[in-house]
C-alpha atoms as a PDB file:
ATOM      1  CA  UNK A   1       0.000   0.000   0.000  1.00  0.00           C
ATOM      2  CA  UNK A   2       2.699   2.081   1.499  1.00  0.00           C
ATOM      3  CA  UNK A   3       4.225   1.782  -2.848  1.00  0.00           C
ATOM      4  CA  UNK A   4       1.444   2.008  -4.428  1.00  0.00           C
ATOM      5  CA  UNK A   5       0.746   5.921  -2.357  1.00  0.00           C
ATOM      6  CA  UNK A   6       4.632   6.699  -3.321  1.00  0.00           C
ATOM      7  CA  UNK A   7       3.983   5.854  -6.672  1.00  0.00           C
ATOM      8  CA  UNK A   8       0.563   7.809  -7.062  1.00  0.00           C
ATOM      9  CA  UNK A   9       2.467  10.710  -5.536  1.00  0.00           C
ATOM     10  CA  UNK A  10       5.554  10.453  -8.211  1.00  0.00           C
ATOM     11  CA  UNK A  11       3.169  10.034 -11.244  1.00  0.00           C
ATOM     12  CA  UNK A  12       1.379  13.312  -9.570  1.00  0.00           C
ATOM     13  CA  UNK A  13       4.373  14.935  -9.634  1.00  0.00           C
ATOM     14  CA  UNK A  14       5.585  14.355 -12.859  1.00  0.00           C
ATOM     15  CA  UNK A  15       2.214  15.238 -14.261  1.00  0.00           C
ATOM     16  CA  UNK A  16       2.587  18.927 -12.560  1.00  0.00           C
ATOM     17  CA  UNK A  17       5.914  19.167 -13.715  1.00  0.00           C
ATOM     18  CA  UNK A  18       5.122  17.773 -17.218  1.00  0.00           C
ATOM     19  CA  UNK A  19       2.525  20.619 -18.148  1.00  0.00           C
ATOM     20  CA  UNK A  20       5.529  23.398 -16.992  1.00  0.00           C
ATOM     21  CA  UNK A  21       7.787  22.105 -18.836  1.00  0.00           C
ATOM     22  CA  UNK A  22       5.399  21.785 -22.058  1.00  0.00           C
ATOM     23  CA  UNK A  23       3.866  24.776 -21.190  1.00  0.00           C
ATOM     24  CA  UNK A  24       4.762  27.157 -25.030  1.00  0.00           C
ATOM     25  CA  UNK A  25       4.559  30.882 -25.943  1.00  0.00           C
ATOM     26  CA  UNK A  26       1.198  32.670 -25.928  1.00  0.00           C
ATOM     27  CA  UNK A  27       1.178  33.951 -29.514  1.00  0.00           C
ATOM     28  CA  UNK A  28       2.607  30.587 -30.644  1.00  0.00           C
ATOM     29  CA  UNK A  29      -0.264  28.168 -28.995  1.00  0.00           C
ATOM     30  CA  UNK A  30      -3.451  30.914 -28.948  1.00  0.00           C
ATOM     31  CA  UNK A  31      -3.188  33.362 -31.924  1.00  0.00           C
ATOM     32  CA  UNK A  32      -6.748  33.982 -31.558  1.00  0.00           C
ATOM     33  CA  UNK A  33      -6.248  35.902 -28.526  1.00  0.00           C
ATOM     34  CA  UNK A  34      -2.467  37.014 -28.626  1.00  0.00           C
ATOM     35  CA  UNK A  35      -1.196  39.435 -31.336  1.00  0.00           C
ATOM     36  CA  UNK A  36       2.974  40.113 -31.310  1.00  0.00           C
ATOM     37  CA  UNK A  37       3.178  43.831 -31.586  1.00  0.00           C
ATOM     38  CA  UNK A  38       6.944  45.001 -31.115  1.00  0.00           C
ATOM     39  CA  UNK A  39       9.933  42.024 -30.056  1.00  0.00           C
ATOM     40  CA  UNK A  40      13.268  43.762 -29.699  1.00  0.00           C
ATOM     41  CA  UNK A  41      16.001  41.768 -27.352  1.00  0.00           C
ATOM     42  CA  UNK A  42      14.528  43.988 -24.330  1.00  0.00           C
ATOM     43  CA  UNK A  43      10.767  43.147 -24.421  1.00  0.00           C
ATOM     44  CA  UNK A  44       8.083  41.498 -26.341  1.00  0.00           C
ATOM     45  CA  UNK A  45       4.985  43.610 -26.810  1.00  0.00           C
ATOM     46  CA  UNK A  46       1.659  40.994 -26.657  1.00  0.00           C
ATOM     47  CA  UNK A  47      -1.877  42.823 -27.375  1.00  0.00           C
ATOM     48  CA  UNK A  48      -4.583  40.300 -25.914  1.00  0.00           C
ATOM     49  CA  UNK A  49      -8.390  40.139 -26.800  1.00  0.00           C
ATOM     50  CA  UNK A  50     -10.737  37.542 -25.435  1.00  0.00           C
ATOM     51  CA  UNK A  51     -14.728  37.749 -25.736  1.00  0.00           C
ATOM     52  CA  UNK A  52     -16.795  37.117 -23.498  1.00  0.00           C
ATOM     53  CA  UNK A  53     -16.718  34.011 -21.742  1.00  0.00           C
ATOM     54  CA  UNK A  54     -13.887  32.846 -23.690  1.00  0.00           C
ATOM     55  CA  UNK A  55     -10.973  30.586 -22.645  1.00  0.00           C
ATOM     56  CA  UNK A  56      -7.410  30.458 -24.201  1.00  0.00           C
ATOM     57  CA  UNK A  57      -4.621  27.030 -23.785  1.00  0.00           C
ATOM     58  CA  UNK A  58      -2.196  26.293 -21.228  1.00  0.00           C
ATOM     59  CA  UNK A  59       0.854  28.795 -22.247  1.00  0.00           C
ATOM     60  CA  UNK A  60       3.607  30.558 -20.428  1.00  0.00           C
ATOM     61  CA  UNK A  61       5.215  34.157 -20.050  1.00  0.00           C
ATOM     62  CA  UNK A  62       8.162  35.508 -18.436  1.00  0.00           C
ATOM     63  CA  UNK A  63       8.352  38.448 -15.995  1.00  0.00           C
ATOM     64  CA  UNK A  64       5.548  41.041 -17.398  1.00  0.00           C
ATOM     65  CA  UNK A  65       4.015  44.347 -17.100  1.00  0.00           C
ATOM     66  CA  UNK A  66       0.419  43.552 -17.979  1.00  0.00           C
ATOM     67  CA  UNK A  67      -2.185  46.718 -18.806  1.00  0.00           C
ATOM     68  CA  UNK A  68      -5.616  46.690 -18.739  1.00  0.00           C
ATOM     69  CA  UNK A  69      -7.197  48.957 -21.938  1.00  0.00           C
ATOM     70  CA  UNK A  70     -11.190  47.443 -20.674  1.00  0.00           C
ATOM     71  CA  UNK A  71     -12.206  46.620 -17.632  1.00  0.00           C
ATOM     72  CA  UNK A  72     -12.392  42.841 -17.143  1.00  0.00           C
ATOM     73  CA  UNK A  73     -12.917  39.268 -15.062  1.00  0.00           C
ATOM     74  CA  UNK A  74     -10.028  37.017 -15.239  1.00  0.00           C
ATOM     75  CA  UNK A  75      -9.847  32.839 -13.988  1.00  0.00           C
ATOM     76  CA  UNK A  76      -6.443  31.484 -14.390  1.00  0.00           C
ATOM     77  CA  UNK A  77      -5.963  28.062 -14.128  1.00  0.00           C
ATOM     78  CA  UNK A  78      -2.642  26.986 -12.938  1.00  0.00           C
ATOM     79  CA  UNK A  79      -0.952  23.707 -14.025  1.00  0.00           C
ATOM     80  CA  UNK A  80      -1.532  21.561 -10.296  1.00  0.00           C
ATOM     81  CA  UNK A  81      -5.406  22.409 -11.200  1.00  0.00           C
ATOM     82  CA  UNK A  82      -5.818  25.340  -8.237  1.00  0.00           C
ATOM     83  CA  UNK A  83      -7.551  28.589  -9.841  1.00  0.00           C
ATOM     84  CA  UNK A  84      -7.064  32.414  -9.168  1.00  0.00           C
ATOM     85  CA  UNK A  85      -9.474  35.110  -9.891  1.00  0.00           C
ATOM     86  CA  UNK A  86      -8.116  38.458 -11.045  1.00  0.00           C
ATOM     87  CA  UNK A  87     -10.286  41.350 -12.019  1.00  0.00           C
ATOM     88  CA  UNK A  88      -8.499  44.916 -13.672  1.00  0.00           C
ATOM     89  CA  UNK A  89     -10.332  47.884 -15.103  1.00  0.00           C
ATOM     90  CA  UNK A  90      -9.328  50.417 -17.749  1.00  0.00           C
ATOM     91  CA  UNK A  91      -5.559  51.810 -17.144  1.00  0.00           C
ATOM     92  CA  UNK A  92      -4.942  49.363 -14.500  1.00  0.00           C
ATOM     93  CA  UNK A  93      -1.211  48.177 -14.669  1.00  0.00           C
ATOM     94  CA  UNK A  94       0.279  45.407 -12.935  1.00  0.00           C
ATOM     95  CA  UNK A  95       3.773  43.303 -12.495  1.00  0.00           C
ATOM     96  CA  UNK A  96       3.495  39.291 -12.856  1.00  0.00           C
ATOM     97  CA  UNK A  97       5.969  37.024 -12.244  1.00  0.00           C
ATOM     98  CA  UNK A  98       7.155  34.208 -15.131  1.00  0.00           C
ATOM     99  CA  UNK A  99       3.922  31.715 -15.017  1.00  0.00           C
ATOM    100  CA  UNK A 100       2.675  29.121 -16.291  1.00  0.00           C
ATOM    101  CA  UNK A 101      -1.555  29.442 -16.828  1.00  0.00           C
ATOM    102  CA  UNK A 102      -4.442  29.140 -18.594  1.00  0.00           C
ATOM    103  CA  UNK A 103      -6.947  32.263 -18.656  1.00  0.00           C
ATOM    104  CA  UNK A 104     -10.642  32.768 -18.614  1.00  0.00           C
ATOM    105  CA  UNK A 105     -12.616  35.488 -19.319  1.00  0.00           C
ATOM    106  CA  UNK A 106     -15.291  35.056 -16.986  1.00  0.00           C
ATOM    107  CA  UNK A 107     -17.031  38.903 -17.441  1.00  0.00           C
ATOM    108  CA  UNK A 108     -19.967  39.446 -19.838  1.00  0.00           C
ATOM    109  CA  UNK A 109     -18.114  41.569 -21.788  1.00  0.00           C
ATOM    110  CA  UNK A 110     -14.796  41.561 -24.142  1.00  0.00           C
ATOM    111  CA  UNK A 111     -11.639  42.311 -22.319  1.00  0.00           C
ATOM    112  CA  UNK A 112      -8.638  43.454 -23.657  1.00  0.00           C
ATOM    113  CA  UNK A 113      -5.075  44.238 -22.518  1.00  0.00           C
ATOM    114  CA  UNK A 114      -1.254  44.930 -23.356  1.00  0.00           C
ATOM    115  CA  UNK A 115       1.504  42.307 -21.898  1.00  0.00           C
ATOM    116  CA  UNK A 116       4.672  43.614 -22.005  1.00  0.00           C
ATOM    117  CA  UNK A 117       7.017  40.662 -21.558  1.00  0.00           C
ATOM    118  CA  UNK A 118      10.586  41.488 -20.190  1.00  0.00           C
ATOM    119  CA  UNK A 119      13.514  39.755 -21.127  1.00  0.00           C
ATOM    120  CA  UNK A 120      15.983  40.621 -19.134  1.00  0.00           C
END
């Protein structure tokens, strides 16, 4: 019994670790929502648009500066499965740390944004 727990909680981990690792590049995986807009070897300029109620795909950025240009009702969902709720409205600006997640749009209405990704 004692194995078969050990082994549930390797497979678990590996699993967690698996999506991280496969986790890709917003504009790459979800082009529907992520537009490139200026990449230099400082920062990487992502415009983002999801309607209402829409979901993107597990994907990843690094350290970013994220602005809000609507007012709008986020759910990420992070690889182990927990979920945050975020919420921003129109000029809002805020600093996130390199994750790995998959968004919601949970408002009623479109919301729409600027990521700028930092590379250094």
């Amino acid at each position: 019994m004692r194995n078969r727990f050990s082994l549930c909680c390797c497979v678990l981990l590996f699993v967690c670790a698996a999506a991280v690792a496969f986790a890709q590049d917003a504009a790459k995986v979800d082009p529907t929502h992520y537009k490139v807009e200026v990449e230099n070897d400082q920062v990487r300029v992502l415009r983002f648009h999801y309607g209402a109620h829409e979901k993107s795909v597990m994907h990843s950025h690094p350290n970013s500066v994220v602005v809000f240009l609507s007012d709008g009702k986020v759910k990420f969902t992070l690889p182990d499965g927990k979920t945050q709720d975020a919420s921003g409205k129109a000029g809002d600006t805020q600093f996130t740390p390199a994750q790995v997640h998959l968004p919601e749009n949970v408002g009623d209405k479109p919301v729409e944004g600027i990521v700028v990704e930092l590379k250094k």
